[in-house]
Each structure stands twice: as C-alpha cells, then as structure tokens.
C-alpha atoms as a PDB file:
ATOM      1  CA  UNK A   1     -56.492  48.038-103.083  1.00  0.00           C
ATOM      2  CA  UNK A   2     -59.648  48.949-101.215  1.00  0.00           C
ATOM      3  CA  UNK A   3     -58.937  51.426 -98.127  1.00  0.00           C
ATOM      4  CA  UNK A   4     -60.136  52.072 -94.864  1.00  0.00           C
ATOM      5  CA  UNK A   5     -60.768  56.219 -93.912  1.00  0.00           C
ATOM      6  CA  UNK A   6     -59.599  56.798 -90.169  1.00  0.00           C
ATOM      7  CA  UNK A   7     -58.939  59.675 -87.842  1.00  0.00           C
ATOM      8  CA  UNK A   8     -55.526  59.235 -86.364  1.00  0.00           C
ATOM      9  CA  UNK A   9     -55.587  59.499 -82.577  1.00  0.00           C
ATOM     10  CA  UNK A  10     -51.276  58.742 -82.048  1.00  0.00           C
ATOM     11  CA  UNK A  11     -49.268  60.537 -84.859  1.00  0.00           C
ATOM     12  CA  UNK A  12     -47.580  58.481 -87.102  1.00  0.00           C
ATOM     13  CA  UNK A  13     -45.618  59.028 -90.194  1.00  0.00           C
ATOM     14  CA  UNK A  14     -47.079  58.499 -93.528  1.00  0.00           C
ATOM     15  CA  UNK A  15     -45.906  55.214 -95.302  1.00  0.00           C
ATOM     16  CA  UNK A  16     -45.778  56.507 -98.504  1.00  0.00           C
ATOM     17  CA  UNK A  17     -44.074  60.463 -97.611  1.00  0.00           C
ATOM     18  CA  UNK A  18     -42.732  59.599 -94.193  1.00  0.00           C
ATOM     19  CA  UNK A  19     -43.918  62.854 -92.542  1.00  0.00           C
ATOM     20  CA  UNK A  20     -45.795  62.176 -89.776  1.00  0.00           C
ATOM     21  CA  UNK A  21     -49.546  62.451 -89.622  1.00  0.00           C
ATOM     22  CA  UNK A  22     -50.977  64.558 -87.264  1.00  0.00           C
ATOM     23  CA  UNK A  23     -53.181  64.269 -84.421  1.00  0.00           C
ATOM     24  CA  UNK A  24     -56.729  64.414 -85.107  1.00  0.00           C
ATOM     25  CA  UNK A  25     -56.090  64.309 -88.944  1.00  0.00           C
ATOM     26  CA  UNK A  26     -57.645  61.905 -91.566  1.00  0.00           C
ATOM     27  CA  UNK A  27     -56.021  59.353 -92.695  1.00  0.00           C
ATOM     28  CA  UNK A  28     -56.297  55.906 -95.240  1.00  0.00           C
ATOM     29  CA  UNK A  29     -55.298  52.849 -93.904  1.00  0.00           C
ATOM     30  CA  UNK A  30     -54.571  49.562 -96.634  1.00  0.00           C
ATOM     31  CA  UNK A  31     -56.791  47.165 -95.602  1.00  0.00           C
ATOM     32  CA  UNK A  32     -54.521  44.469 -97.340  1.00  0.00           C
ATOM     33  CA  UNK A  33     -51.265  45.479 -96.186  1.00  0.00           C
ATOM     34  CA  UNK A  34     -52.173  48.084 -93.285  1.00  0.00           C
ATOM     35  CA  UNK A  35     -50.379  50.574 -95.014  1.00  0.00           C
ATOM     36  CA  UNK A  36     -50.998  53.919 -93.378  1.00  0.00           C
ATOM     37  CA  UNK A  37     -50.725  57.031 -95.471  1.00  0.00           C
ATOM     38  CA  UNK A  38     -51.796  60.874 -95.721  1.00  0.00           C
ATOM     39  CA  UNK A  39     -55.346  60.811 -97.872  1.00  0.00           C
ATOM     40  CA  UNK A  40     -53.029  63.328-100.246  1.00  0.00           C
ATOM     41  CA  UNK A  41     -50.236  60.447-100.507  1.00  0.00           C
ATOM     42  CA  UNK A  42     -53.090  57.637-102.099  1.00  0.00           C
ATOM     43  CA  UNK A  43     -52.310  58.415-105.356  1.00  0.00           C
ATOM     44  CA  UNK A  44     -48.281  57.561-104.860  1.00  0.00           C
ATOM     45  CA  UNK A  45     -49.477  54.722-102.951  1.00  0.00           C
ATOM     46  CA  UNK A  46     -47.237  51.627-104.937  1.00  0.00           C
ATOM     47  CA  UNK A  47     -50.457  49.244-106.798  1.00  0.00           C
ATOM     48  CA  UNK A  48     -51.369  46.327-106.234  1.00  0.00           C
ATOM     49  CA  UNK A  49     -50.092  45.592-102.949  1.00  0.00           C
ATOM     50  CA  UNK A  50     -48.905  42.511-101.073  1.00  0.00           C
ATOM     51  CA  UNK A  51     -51.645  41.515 -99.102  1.00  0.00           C
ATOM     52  CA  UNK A  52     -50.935  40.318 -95.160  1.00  0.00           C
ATOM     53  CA  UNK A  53     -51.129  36.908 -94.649  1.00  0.00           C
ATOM     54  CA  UNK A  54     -53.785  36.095 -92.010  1.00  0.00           C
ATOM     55  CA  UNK A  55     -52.215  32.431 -90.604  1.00  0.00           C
ATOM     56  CA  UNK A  56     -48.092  32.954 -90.709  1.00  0.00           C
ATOM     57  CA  UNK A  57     -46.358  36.115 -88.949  1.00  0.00           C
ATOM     58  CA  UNK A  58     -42.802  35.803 -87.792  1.00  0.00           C
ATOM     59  CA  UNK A  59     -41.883  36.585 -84.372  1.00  0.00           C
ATOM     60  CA  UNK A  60     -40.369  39.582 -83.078  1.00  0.00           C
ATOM     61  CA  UNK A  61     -37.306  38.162 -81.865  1.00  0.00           C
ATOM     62  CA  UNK A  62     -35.451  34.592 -82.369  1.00  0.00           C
ATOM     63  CA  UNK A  63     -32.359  33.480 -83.705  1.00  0.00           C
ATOM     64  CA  UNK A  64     -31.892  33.753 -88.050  1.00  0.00           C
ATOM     65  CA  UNK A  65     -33.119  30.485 -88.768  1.00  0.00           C
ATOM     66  CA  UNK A  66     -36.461  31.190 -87.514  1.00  0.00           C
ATOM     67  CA  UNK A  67     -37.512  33.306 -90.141  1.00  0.00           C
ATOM     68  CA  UNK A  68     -35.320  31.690 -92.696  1.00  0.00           C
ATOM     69  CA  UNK A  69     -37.660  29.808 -96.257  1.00  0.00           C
ATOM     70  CA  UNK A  70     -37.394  26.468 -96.262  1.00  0.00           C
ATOM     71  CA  UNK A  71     -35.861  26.060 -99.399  1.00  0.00           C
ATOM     72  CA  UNK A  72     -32.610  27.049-100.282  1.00  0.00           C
ATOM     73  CA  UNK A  73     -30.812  29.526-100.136  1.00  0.00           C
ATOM     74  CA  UNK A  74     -31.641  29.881 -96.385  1.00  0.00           C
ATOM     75  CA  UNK A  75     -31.754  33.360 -96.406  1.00  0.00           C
ATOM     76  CA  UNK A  76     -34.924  35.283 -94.377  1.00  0.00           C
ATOM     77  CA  UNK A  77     -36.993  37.035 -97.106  1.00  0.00           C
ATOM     78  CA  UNK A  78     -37.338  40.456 -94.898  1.00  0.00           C
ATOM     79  CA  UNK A  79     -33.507  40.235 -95.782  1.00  0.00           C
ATOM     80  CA  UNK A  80     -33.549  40.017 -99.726  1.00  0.00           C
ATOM     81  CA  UNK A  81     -36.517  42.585 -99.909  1.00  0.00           C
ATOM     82  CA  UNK A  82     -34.063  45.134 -97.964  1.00  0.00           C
ATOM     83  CA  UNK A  83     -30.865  44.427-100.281  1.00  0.00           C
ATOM     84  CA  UNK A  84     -32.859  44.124-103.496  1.00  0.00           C
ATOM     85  CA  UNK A  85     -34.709  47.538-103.046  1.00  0.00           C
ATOM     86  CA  UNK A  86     -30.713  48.972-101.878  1.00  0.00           C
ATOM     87  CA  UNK A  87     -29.124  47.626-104.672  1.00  0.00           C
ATOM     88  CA  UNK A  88     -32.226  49.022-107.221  1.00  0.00           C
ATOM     89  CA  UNK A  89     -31.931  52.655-105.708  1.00  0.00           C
ATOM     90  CA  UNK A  90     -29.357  53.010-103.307  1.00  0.00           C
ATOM     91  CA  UNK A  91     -25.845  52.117-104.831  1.00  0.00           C
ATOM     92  CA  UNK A  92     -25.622  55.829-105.898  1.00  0.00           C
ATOM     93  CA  UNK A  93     -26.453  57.144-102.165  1.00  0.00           C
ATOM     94  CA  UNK A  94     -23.583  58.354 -99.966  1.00  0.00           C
ATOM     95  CA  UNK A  95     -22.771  57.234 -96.711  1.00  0.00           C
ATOM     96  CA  UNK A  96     -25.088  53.853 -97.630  1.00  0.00           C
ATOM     97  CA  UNK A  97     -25.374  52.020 -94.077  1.00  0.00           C
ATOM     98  CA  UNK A  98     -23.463  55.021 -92.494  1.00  0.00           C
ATOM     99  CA  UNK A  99     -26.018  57.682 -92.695  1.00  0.00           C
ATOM    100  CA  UNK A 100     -29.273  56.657 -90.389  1.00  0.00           C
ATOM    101  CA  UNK A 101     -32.656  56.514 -91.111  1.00  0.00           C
ATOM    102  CA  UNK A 102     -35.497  58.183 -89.084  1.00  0.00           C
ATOM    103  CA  UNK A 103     -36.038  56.157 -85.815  1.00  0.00           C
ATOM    104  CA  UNK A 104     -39.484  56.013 -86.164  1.00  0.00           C
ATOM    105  CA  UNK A 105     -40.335  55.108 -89.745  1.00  0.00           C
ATOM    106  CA  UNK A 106     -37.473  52.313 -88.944  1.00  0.00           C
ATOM    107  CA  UNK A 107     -39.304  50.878 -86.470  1.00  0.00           C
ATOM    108  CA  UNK A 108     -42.164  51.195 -88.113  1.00  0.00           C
ATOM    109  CA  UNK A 109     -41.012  49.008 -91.544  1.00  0.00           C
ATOM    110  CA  UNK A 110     -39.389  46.524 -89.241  1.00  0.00           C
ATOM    111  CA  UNK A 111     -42.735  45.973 -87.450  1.00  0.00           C
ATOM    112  CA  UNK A 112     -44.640  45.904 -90.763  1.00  0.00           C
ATOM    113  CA  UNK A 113     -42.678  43.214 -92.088  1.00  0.00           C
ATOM    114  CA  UNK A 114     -42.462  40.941 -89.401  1.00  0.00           C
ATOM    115  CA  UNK A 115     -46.185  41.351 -89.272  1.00  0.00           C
ATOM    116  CA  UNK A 116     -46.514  40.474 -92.636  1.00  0.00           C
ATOM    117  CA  UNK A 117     -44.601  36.854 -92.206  1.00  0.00           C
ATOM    118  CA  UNK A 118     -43.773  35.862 -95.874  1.00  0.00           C
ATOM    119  CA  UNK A 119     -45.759  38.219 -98.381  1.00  0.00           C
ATOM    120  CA  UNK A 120     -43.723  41.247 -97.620  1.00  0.00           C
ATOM    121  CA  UNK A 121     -45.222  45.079 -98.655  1.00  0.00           C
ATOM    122  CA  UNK A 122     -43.346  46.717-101.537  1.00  0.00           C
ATOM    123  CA  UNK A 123     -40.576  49.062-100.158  1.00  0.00           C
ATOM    124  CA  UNK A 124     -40.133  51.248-103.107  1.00  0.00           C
ATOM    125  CA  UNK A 125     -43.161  52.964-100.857  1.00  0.00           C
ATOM    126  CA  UNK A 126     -40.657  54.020 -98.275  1.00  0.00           C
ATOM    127  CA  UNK A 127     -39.059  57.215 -99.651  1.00  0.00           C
ATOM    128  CA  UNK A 128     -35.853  57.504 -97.841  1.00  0.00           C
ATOM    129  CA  UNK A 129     -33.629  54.465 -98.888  1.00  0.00           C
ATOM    130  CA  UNK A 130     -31.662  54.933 -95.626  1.00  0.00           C
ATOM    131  CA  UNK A 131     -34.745  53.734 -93.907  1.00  0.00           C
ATOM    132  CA  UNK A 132     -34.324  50.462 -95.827  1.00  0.00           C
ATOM    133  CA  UNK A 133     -31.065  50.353 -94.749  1.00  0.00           C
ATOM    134  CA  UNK A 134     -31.850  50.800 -91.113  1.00  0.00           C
ATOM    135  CA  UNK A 135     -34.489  48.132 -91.126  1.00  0.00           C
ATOM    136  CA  UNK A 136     -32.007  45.680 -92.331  1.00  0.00           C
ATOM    137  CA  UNK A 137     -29.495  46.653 -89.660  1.00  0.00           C
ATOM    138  CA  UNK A 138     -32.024  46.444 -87.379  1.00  0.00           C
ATOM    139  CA  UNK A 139     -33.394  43.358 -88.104  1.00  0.00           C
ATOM    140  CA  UNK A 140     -29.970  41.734 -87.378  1.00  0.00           C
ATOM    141  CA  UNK A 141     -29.380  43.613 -84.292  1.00  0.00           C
ATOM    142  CA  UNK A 142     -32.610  42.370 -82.984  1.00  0.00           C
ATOM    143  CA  UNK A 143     -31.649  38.677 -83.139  1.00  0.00           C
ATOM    144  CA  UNK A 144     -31.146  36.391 -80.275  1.00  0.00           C
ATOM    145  CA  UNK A 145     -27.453  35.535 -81.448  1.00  0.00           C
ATOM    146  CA  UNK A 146     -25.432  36.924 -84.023  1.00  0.00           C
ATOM    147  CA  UNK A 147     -25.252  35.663 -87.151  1.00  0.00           C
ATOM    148  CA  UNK A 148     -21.772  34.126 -86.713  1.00  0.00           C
ATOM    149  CA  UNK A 149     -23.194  32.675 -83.377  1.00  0.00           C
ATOM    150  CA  UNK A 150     -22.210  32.360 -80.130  1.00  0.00           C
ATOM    151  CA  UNK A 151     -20.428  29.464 -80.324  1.00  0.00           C
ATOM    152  CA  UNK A 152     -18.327  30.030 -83.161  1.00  0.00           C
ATOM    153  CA  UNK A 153     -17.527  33.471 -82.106  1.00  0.00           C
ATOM    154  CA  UNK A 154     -13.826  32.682 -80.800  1.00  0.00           C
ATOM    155  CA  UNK A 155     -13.148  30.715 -83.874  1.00  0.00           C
ATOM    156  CA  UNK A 156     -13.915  33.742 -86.248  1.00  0.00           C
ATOM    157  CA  UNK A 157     -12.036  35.819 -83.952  1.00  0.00           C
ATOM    158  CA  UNK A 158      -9.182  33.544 -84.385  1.00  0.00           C
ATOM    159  CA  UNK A 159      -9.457  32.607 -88.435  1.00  0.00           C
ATOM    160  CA  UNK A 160      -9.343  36.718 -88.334  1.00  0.00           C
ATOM    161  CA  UNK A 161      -6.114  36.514 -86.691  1.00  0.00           C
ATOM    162  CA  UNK A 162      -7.210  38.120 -83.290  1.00  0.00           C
ATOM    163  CA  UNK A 163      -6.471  36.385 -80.233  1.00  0.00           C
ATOM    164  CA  UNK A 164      -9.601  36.910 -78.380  1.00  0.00           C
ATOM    165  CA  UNK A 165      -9.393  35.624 -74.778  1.00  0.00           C
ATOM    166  CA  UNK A 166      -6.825  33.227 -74.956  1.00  0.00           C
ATOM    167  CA  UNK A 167      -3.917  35.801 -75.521  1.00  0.00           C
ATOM    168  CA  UNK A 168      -0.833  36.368 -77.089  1.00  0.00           C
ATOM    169  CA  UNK A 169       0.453  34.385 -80.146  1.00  0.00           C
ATOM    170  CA  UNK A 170       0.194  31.069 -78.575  1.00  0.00           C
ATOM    171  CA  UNK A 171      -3.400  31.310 -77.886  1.00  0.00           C
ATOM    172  CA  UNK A 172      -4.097  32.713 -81.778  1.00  0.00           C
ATOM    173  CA  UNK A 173      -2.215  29.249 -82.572  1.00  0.00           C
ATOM    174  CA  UNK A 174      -3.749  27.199 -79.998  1.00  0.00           C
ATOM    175  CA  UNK A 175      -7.072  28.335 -81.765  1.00  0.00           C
ATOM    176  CA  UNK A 176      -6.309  28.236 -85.087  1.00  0.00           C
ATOM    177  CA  UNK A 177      -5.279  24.162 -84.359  1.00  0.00           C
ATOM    178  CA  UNK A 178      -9.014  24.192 -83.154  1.00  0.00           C
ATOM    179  CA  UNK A 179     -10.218  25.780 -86.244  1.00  0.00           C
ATOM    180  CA  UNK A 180      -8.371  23.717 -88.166  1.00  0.00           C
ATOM    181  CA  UNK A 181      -7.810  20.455 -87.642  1.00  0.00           C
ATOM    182  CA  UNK A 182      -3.696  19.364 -88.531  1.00  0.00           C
ATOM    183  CA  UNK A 183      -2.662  23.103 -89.050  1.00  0.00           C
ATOM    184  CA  UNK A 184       0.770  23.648 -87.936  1.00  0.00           C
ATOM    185  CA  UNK A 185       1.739  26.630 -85.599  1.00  0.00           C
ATOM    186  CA  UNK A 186       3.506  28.484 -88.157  1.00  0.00           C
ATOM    187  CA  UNK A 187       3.301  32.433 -88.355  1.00  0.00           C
ATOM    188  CA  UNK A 188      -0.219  33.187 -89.667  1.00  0.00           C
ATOM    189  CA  UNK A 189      -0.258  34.919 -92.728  1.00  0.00           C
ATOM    190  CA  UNK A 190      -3.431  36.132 -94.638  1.00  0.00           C
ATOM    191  CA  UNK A 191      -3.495  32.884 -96.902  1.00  0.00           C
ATOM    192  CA  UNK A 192      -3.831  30.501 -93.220  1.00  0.00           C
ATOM    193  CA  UNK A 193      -6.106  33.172 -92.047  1.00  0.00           C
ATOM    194  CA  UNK A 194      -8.669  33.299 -95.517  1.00  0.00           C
ATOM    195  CA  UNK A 195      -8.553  29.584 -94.915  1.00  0.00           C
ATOM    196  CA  UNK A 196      -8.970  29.271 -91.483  1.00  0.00           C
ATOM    197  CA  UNK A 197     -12.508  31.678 -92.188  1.00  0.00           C
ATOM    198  CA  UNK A 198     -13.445  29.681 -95.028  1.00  0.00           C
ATOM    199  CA  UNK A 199     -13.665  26.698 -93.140  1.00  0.00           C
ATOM    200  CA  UNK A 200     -15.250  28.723 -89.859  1.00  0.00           C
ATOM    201  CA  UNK A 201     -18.010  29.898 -92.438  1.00  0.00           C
ATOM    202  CA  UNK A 202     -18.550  26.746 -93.600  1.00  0.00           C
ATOM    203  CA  UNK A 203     -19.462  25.377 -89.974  1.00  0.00           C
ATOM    204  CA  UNK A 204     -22.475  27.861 -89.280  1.00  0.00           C
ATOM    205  CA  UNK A 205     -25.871  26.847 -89.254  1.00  0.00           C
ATOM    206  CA  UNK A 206     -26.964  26.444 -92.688  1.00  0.00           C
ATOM    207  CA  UNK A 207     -29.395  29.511 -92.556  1.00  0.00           C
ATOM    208  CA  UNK A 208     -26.476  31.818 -91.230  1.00  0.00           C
ATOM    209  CA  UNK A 209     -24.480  30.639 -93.757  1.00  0.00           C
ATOM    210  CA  UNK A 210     -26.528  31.566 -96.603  1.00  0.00           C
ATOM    211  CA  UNK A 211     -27.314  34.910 -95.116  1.00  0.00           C
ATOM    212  CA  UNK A 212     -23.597  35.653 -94.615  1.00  0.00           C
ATOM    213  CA  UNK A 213     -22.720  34.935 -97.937  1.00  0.00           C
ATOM    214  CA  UNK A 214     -25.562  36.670 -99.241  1.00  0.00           C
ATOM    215  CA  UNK A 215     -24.882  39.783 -97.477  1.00  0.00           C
ATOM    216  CA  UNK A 216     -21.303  39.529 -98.386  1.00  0.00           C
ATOM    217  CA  UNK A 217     -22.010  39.690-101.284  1.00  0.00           C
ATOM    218  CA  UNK A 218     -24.002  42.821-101.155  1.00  0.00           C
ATOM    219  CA  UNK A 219     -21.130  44.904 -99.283  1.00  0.00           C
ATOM    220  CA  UNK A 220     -18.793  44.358-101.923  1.00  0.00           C
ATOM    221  CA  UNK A 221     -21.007  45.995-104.131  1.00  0.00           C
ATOM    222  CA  UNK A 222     -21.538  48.908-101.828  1.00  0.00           C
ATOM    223  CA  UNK A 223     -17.862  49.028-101.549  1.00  0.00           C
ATOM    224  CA  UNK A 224     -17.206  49.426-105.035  1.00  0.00           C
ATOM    225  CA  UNK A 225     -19.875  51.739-105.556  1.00  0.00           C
ATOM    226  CA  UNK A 226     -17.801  55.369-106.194  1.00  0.00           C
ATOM    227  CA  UNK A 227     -21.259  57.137-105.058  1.00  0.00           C
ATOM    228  CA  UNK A 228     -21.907  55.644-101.648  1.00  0.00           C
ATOM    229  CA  UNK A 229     -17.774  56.376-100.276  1.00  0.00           C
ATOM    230  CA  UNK A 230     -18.407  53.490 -97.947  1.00  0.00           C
ATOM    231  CA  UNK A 231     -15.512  51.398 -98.886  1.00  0.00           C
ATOM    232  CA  UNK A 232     -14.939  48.003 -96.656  1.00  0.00           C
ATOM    233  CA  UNK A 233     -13.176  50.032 -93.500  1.00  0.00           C
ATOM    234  CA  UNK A 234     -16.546  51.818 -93.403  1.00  0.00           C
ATOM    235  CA  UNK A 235     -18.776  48.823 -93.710  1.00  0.00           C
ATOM    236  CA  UNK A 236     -16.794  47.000 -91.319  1.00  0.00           C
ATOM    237  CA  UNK A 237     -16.832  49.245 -88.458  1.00  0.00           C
ATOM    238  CA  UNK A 238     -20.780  49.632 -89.272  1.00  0.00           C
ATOM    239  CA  UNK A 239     -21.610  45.930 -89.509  1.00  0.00           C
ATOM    240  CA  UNK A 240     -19.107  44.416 -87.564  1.00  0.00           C
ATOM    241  CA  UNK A 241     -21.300  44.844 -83.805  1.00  0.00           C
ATOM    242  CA  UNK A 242     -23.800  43.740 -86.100  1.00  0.00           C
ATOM    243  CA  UNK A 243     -22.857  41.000 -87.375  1.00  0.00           C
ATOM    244  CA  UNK A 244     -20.174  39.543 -85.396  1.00  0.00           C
ATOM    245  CA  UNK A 245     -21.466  40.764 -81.676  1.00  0.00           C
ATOM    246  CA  UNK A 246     -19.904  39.044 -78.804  1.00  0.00           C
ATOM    247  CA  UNK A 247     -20.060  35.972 -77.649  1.00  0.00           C
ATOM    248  CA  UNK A 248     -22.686  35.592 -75.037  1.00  0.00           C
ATOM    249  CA  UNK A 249     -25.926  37.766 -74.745  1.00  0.00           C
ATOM    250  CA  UNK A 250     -25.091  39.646 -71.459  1.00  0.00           C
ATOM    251  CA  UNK A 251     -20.994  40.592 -72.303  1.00  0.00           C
ATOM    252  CA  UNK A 252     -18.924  42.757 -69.731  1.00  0.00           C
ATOM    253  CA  UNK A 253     -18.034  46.132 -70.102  1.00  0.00           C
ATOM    254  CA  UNK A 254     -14.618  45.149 -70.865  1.00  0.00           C
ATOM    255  CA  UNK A 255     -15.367  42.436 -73.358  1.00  0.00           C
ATOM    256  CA  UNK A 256     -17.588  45.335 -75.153  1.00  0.00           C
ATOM    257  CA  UNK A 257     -14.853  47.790 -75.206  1.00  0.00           C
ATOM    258  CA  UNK A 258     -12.760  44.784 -76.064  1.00  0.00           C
ATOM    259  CA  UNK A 259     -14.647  43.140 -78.933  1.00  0.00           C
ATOM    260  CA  UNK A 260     -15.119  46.047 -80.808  1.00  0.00           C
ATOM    261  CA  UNK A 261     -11.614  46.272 -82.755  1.00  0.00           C
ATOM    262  CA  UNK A 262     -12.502  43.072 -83.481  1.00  0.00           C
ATOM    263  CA  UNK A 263     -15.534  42.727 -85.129  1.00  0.00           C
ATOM    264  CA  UNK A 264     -14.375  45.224 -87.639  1.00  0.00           C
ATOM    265  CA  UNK A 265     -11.969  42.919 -88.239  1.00  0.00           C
ATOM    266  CA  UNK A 266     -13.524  39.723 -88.756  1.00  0.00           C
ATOM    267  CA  UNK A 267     -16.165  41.728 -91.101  1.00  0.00           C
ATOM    268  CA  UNK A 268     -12.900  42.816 -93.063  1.00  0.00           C
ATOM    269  CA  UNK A 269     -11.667  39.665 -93.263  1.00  0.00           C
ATOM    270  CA  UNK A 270     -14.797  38.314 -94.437  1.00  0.00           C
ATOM    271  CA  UNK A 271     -15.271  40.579 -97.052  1.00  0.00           C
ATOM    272  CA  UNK A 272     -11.522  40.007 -98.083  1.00  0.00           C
ATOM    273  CA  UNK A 273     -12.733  36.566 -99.096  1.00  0.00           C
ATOM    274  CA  UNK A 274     -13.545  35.719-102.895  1.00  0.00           C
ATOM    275  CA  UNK A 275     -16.856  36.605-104.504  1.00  0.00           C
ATOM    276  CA  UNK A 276     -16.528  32.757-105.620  1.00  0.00           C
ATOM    277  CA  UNK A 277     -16.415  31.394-102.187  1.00  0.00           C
ATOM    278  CA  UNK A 278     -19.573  33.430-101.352  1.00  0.00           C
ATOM    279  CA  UNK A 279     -21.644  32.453-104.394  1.00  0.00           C
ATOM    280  CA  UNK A 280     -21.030  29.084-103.909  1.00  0.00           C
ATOM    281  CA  UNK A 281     -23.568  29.515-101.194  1.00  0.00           C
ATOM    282  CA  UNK A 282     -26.470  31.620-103.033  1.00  0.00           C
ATOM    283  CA  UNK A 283     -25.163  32.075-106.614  1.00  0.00           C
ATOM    284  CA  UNK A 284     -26.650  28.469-107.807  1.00  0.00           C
ATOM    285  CA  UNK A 285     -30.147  29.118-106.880  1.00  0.00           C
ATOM    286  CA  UNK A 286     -30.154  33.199-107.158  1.00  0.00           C
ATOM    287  CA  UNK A 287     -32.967  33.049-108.869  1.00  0.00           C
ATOM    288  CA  UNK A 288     -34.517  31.622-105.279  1.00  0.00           C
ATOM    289  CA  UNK A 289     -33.921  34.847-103.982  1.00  0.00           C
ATOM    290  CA  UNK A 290     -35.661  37.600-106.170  1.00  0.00           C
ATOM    291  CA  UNK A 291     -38.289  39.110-103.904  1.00  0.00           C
ATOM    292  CA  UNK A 292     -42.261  38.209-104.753  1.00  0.00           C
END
C-alpha cells in the first residue's frame, strides 16, 4: 500500500512494533488504513491492507446495537476481529484477559477501529496479543449500557440466584416469578436457575444476544485452554464489571461495592450454560462471522 513519509511531532507507538516513536523522528504513515509505523518496521508491515472507508465510521460511544451488521448474527465486527485474532494466537498465552495490555497502544487500536467503521485493519500487526485483548474489553466497557442491559439487570441477577435489591429468599422468589412466568417458589436449585438465565438471555435485544452468545462461546475456550490458566473463576471476576455492570449509568458507592460479587456470578452462571444453547444463537450462520 502506498505510504505517506512524516516527521512525528507527539510520540506515538509504532503499529507494527509497539515501541513508541520518538519526537522529531521519521515516520510512514498508511495512507489506506493510517497505519503509523517506524520507517524500519515497513517491511513487517501485514500486505495488502484494509483500506478506511471514507462514508461509514462508527461512533465512539452508543449502546451494542449501534455498531452491530445488519445481518445476522448481530454481533459488532470490531468484536469478531478481536476473538478471531485471540483464538488464532492467543489460546496458548497465560493470564489471557488477566494480564493487560499497554494503555496506549489500547487506546490506540480501539480508536483505529472505530475509525475504520466496517473494513477493519488486520490485527496480526499488533504484536502483543494482550493488546487485542484489551481492545475488546475496552470496547465493551465503553458502551452506554451493558450488554445484559439496564433493564434486565435484576432479572440476571435473580436467574443467577442473587437477590439483588429485593432481599432475602423471598425477594430471589418474588423475582424469579418475574423471570419466569408460572414458576413456583420452590428452593432454587441450579436446574431453575440455568433455566431462569436461559429464558433472561433470550429476552435481550437481539444484537446483545448474539454478542453474548458469541462471546460465551469464546471463554469456554479460554477456559479450557491448559496454557492461558484462566479457568471460568478467572474470567468471571475479569468480565463480569464488564459485562454485567450495574444497573443504571451513575450507581452508588454501595451498589458498586455491592454488585461486584455479583457480576462474577452471573458471568459464571452464564458460562455454566451449554455450548448448545449458545450456538443456537451464532453456530447456524458462523460462517457470517469470519472476519473480511
């Protein structure tokens, strides 16, 4: 791809090495993808590129279905890019999810891709596959709600078997008759529970649906992955603020301190589920979801 000499004037790390470029130094830009890299770094440079596209960019923030395709499965491309570059290079990397990448070059990716709207750069250019991983964390951090929603967020808690605000055993019944619709008040065990977030699941926006069950997916193969020792304890307690969040944008103090037991919970739950119940989601039109 034909590239543009510059002089950098703010250091910023090489796309390609991610050390940062100096002050003052020369460096090539893409000028299809705006890929910024050290002029020694060209030749690694992945070829050919995926050019920007100059009328679509998705915005910085919104909620999941905003940068969802519009053909199924609903899930946002920035999302299968991330897991399909993991799962190529990554399920042999310890501490997958748990280790961070650099700040910087994780900010940097995230901003690149949004930029780029639908024709995403290759990220087998980005040499640390913890950055990939931080991008996708960061992606979902960044939305306006969490993926299980606002509104549904006391029903998950409940399908998960915690009590959220309504308290005590009552209250996780009282729910659970909301979730479920002619469930009796017997004791919940983990069968009423797996069906009580089977049927929460299935009431999410379509989009968060399919990303759920995609990503689901994913972390049970990261959990079974002997290499990365991040079995599902350790992927809940990293995803579950992630994913699971609270249920408004501004919560208290005490409802942060509260809700955090508890969205490693509901992740655990949810990746308790079976495979099956996720693919039926994603798995009939996976082939929908390899990256272009």
């Amino acid at each position: 791809s034909p590239c543009c000499p510059l002089q950098v004037i703010r250091p910023e790390p090489c796309g390609v090495c991610g050390s940062r470029i100096r002050f003052g130094k020369t460096a090539i830009k893409c000028c299809q993808c705006q890929l910024l890299l050290h002029t020694k770094c060209r030749e690694q440079c992945p070829s050919p590129c995926a050019p920007r596209p100059r009328h679509h960019a998705w915005p910085r923030e919104g909620v999941l279905a905003d940068f969802a395709p519009s053909t199924t499965p609903l899930v946002p491309p920035l999302v299968v890019q991330c897991v399909t570059e993991v799962e190529t290079r990554g399920l042999t990397e310890t501490g997958l999810y748990r280790v961070p990448g650099a700040d910087q070059l994780v900010r940097e990716w995230k901003r690149r891709l949004l930029r780029a709207g639908g024709a995403l750069p290759a990220l087998s250019s980005v040499t640390d596959i913890h950055v990939v991983c931080g991008v996708l964390k960061d992606f979902l951090r960044g939305l306006k709600e969490p993926l299980v929603t606002f509104s549904l967020h006391p029903a998950f808690l409940s399908a998960a078997g915690e009590q959220g605000s309504q308290g005590g055993a009552w209250g996780k019944k009282r729910l659970l008759l909301t979730v479920i619709p002619g469930a009796t008040t017997d004791i919940l065990d983990d069968a009423a529970c797996d069906t009580a977030l089977r049927h929460v699941v299935s009431k999410l926006p379509p989009a968060n649906r399919d990303t759920l069950a995609f990503l689901m997916l994913h972390l049970l193969k990261v959990s079974q992955s002997p290499d990365c020792k991040m079995d599902v304890l350790n992927l809940s307690r990293v995803f579950g603020p992630t994913l699971v969040g609270h249920s408004s944008a501004n919560p208290t103090p005490l409802a942060i301190m509260e809700d955090t037991p508890r969205q490693c919970k509901v992740v655990a739950r949810l990746l308790s589920l079976s495979p099956d119940f996720w693919r039926g989601f994603v798995g009939t039109e996976q082939e929908n979801l390899v990256p272009t």
